[in-house]
C-alpha atoms as a PDB file:
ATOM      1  CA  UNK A   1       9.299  21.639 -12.322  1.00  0.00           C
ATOM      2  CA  UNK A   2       7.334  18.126 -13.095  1.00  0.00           C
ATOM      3  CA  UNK A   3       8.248  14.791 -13.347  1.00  0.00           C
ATOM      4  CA  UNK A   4       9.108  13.440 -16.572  1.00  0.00           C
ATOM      5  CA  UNK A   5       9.507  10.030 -17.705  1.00  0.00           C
ATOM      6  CA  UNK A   6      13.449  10.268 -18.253  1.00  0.00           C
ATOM      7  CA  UNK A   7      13.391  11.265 -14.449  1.00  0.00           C
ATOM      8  CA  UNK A   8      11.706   8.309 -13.311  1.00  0.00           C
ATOM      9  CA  UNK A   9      13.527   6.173 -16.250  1.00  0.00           C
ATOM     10  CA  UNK A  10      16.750   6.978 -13.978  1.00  0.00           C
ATOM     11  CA  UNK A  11      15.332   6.351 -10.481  1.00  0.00           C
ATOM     12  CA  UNK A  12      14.544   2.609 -12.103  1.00  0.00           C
ATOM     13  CA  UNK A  13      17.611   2.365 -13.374  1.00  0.00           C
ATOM     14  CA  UNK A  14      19.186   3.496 -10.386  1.00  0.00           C
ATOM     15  CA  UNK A  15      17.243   0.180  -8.397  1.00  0.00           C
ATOM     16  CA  UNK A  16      17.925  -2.307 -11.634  1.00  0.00           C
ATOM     17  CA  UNK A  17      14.749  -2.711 -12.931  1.00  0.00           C
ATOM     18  CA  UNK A  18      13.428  -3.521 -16.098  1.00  0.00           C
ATOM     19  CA  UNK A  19      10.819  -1.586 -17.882  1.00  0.00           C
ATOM     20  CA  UNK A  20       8.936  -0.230 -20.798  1.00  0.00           C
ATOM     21  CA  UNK A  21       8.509   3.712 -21.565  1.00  0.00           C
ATOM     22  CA  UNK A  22       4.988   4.219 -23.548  1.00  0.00           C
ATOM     23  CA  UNK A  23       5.397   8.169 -24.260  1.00  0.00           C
ATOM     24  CA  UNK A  24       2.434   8.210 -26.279  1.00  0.00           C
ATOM     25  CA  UNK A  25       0.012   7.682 -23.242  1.00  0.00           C
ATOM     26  CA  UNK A  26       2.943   9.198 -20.656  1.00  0.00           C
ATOM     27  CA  UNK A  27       3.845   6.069 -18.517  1.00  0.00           C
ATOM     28  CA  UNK A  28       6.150   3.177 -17.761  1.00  0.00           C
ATOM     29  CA  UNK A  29       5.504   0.248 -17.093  1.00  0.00           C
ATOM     30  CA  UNK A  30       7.386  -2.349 -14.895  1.00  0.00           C
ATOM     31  CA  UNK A  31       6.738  -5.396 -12.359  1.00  0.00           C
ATOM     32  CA  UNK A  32       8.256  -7.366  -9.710  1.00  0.00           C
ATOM     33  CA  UNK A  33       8.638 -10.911  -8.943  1.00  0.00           C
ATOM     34  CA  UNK A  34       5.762 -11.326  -5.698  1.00  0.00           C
ATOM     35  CA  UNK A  35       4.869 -14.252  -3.341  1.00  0.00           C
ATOM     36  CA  UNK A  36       0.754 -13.326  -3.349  1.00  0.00           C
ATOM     37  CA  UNK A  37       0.375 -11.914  -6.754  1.00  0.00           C
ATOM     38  CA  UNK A  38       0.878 -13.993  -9.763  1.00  0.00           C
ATOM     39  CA  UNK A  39       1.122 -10.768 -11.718  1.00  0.00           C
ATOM     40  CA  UNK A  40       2.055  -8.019 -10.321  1.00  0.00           C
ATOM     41  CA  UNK A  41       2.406  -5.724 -12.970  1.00  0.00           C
ATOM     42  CA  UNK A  42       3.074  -1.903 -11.858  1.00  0.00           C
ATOM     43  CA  UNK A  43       2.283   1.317 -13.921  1.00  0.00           C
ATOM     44  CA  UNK A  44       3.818   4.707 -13.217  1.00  0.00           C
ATOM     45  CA  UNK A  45       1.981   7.253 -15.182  1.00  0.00           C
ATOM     46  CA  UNK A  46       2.358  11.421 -15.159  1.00  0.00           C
ATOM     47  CA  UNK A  47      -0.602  13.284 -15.986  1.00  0.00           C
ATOM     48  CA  UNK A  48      -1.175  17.098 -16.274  1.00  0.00           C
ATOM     49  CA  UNK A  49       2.167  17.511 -18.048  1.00  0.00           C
ATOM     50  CA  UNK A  50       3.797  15.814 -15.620  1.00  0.00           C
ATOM     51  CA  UNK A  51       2.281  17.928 -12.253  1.00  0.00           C
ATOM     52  CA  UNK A  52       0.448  14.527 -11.324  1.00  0.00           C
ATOM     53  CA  UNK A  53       2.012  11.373 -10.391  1.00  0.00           C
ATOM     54  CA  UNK A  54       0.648   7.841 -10.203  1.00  0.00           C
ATOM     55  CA  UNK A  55       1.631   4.648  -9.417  1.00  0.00           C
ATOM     56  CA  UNK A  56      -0.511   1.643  -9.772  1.00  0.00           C
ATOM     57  CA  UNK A  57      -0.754  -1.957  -9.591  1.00  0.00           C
ATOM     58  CA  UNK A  58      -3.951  -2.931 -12.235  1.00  0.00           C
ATOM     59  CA  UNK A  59      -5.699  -6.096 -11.695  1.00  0.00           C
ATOM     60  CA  UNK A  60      -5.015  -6.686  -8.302  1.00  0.00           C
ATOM     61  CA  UNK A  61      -7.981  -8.755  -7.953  1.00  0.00           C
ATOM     62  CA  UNK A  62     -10.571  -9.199 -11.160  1.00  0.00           C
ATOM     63  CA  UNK A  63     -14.282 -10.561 -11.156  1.00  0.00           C
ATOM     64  CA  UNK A  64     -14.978  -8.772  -7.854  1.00  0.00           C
ATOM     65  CA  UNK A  65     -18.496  -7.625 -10.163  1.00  0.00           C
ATOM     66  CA  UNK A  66     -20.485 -10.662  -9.586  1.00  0.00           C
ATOM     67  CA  UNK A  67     -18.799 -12.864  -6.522  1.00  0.00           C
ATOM     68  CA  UNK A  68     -20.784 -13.357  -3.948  1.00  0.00           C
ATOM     69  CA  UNK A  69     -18.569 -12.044  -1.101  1.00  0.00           C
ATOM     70  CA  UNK A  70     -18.105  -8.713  -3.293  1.00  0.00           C
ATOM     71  CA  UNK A  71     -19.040  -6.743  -0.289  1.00  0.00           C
ATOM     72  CA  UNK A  72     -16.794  -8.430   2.372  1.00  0.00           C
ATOM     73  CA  UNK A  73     -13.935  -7.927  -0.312  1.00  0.00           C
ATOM     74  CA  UNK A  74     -14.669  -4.296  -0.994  1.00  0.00           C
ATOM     75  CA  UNK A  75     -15.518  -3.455   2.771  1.00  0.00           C
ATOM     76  CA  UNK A  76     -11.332  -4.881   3.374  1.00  0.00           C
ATOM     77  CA  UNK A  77     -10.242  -2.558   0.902  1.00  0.00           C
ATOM     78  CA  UNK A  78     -11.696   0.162   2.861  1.00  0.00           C
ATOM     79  CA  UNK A  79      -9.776  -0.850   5.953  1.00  0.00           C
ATOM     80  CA  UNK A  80      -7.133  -1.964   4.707  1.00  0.00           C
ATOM     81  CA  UNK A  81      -6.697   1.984   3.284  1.00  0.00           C
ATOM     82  CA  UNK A  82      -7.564   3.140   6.630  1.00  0.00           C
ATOM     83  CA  UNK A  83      -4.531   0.775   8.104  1.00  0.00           C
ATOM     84  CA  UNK A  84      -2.333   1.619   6.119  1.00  0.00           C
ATOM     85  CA  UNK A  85      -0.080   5.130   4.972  1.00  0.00           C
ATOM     86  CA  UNK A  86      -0.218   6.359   0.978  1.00  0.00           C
ATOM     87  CA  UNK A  87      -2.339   3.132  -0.609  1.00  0.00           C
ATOM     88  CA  UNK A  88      -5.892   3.997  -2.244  1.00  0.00           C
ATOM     89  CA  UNK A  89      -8.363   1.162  -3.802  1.00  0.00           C
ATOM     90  CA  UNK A  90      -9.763   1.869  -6.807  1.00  0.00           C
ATOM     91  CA  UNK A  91     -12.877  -0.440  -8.217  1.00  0.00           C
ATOM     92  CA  UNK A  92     -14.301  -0.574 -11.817  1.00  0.00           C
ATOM     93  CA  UNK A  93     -18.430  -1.726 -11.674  1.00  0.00           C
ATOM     94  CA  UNK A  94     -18.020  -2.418 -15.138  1.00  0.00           C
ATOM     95  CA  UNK A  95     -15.597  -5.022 -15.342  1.00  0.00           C
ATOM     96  CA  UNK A  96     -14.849  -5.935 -11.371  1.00  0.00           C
ATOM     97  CA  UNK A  97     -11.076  -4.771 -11.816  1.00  0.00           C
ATOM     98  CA  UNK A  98      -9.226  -3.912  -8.282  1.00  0.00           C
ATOM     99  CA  UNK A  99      -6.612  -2.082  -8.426  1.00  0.00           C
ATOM    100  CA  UNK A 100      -4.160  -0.341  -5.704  1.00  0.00           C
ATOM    101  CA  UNK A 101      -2.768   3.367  -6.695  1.00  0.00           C
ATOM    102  CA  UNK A 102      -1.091   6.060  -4.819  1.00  0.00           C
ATOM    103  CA  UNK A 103      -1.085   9.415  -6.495  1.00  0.00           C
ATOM    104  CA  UNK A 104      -0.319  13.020  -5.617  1.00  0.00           C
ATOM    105  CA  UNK A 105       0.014  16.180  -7.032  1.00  0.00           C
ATOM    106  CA  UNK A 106       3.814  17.504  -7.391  1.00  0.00           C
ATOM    107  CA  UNK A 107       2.366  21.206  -9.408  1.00  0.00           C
ATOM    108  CA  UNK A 108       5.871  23.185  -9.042  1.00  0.00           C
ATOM    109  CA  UNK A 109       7.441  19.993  -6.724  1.00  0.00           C
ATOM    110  CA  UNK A 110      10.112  18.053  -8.013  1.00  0.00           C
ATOM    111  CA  UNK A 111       9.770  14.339  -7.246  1.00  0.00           C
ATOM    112  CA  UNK A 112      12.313  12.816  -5.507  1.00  0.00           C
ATOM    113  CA  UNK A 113      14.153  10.074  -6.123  1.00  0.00           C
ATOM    114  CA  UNK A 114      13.557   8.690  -2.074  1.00  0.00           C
ATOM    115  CA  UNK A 115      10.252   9.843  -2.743  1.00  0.00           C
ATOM    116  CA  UNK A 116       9.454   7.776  -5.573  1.00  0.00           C
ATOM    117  CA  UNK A 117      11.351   4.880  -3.752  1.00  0.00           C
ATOM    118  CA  UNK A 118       9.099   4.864  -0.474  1.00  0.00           C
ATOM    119  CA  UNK A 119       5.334   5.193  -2.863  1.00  0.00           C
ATOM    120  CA  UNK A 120       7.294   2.177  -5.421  1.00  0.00           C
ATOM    121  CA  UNK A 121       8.901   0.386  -2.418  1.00  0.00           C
ATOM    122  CA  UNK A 122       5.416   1.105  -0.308  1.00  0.00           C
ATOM    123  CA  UNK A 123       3.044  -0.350  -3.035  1.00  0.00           C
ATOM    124  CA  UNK A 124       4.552  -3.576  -3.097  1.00  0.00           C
ATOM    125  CA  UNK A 125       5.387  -4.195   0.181  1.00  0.00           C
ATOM    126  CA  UNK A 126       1.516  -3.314   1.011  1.00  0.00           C
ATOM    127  CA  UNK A 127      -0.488  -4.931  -1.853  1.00  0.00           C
ATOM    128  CA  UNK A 128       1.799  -8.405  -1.694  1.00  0.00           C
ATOM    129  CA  UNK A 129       2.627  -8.388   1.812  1.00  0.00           C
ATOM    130  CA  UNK A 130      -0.349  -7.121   3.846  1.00  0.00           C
ATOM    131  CA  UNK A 131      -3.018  -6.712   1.528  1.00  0.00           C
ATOM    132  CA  UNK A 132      -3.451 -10.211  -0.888  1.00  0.00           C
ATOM    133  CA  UNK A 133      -3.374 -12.784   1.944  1.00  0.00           C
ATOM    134  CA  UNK A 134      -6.345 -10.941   3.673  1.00  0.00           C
ATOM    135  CA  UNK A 135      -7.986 -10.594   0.405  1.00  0.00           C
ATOM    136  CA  UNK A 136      -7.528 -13.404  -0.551  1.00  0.00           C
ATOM    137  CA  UNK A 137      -9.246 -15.148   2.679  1.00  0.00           C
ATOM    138  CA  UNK A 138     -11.927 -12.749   2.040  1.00  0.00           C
ATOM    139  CA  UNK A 139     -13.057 -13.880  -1.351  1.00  0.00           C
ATOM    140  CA  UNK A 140     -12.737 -17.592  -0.062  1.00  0.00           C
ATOM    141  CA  UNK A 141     -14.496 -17.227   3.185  1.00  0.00           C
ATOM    142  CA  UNK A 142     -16.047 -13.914   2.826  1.00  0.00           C
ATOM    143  CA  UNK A 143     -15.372 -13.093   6.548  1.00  0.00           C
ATOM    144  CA  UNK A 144     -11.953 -10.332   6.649  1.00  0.00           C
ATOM    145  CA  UNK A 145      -9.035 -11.844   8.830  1.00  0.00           C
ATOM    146  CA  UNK A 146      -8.147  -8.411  10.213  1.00  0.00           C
ATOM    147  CA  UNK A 147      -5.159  -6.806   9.928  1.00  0.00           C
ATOM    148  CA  UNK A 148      -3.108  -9.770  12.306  1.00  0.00           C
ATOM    149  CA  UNK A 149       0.196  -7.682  11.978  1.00  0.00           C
ATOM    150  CA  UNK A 150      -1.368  -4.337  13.212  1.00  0.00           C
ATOM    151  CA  UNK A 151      -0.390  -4.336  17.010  1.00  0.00           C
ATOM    152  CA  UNK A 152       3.181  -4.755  15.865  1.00  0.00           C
ATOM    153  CA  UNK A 153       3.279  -1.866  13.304  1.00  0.00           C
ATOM    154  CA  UNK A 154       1.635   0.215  16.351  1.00  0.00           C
ATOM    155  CA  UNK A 155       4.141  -0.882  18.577  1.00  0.00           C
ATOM    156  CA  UNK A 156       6.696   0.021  15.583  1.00  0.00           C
ATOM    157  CA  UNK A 157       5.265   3.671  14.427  1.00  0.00           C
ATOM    158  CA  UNK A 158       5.511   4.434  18.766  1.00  0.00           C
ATOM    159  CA  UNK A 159       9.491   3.527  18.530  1.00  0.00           C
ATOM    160  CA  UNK A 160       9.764   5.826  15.438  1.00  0.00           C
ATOM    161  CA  UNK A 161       7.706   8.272  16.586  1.00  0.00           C
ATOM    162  CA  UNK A 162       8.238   8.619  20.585  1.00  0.00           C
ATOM    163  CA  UNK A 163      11.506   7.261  21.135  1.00  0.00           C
ATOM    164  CA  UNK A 164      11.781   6.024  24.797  1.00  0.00           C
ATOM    165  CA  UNK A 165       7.862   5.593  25.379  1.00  0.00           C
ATOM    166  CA  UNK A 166       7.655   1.845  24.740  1.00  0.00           C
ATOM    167  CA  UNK A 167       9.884   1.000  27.621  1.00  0.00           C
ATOM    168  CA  UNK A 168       7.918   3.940  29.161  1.00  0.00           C
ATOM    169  CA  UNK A 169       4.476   2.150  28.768  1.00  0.00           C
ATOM    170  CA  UNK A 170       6.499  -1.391  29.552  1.00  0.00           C
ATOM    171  CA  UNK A 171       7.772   0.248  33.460  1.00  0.00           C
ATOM    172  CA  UNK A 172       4.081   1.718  34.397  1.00  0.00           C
ATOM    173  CA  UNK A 173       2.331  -1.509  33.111  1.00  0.00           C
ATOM    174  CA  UNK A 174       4.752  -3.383  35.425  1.00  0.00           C
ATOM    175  CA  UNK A 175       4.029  -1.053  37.956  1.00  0.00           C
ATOM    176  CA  UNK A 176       0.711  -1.335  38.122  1.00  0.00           C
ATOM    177  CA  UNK A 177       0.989  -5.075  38.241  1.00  0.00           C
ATOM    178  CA  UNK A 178       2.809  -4.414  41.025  1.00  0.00           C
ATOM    179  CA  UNK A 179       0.250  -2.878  42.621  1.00  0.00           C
ATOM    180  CA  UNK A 180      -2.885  -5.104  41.496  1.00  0.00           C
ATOM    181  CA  UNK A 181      -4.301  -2.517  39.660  1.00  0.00           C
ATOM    182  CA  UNK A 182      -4.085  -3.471  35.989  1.00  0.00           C
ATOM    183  CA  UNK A 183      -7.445  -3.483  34.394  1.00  0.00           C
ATOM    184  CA  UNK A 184      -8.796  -6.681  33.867  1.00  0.00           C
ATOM    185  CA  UNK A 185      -9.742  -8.476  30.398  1.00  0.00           C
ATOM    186  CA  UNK A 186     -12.532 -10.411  30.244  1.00  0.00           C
END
């Protein structure tokens, strides 16, 4: 049951997008318009006759090799992929290329067309959104921002995933104001 590249030649279609098949090498490859990447250009490859997916963005960042925050930039990438659902870093020593990927097998899975949409939709809306500002303060500063948008994706994930608890959490914190007994920062 894999993927092929007609499949995923119809999900694109489907959105409006423009693209390139290469059958030879078993990929397509597309882009978007961004606001942090001057080139965002996106590959979706099938591998193992079509029983592995990917779906990169190459050159994300280049000459990583030799700058002189290389480990600043490299430690982000780590935490950004711990922040974050689906996106993997993926660095070449030899050349300094960055590059973001998600990939899974499908083996005997068919690949969805909402499927396909959330890793496409998720890539971009992770590498240009959340992930190029911060890197890019990173290789000017060398010192990692943080994730400034994480408390509100928290707060977000708890709506999805415990409806009701936010307003929950918002009553007892009140309470305990109430009371004087709400821990203290310093």
């Amino acid at each position: 049951m894999a993927a092929t590249l007609e499949q995923i030649s119809t999900f694109l279609d489907n959105r409006g997008w423009k693209y390139e098949v290469d059958e030879e090498n078993n990929r397509i490859i597309t882009g978007v318009y961004a606001e942090n990447l001057e080139n965002f250009l996106i590959v979706i490859q099938l591998d193992e006759d079509g029983e592995f997916f990917k779906l990169f963005a190459p050159q994300v960042l280049t000459g990583v090799q030799d700058h002189e925050h290389k480990d600043a930039i490299l430690q982000t990438m780590l935490c950004i992929s711990w922040e974050t659902k689906m996106l993997q870093w993926e660095y070449d020593p030899s050349d300094g290329e960055i590059r973001a990927i998600i990939e899974f097998p499908l083996e005997d899975s068919l690949l969805t067309e909402r499927q396909f949409n959330r890793c496409l939709s998720g890539l971009v809306q992770i590498v240009d959104d959340v992930a190029m500002p911060r890197l890019k303060e990173v290789m000017e500063t060398g010192e990692d921002p943080g994730d400034e948008d994480m408390g509100e994706r928290l707060l977000l994930t708890l709506q999805e995933e415990a409806p009701g608890l936010l307003v929950m959490l918002e009553k007892a914190m009140e309470a305990r104001k109430r009371r004087g007994t709400l821990p203290v920062e310093e």
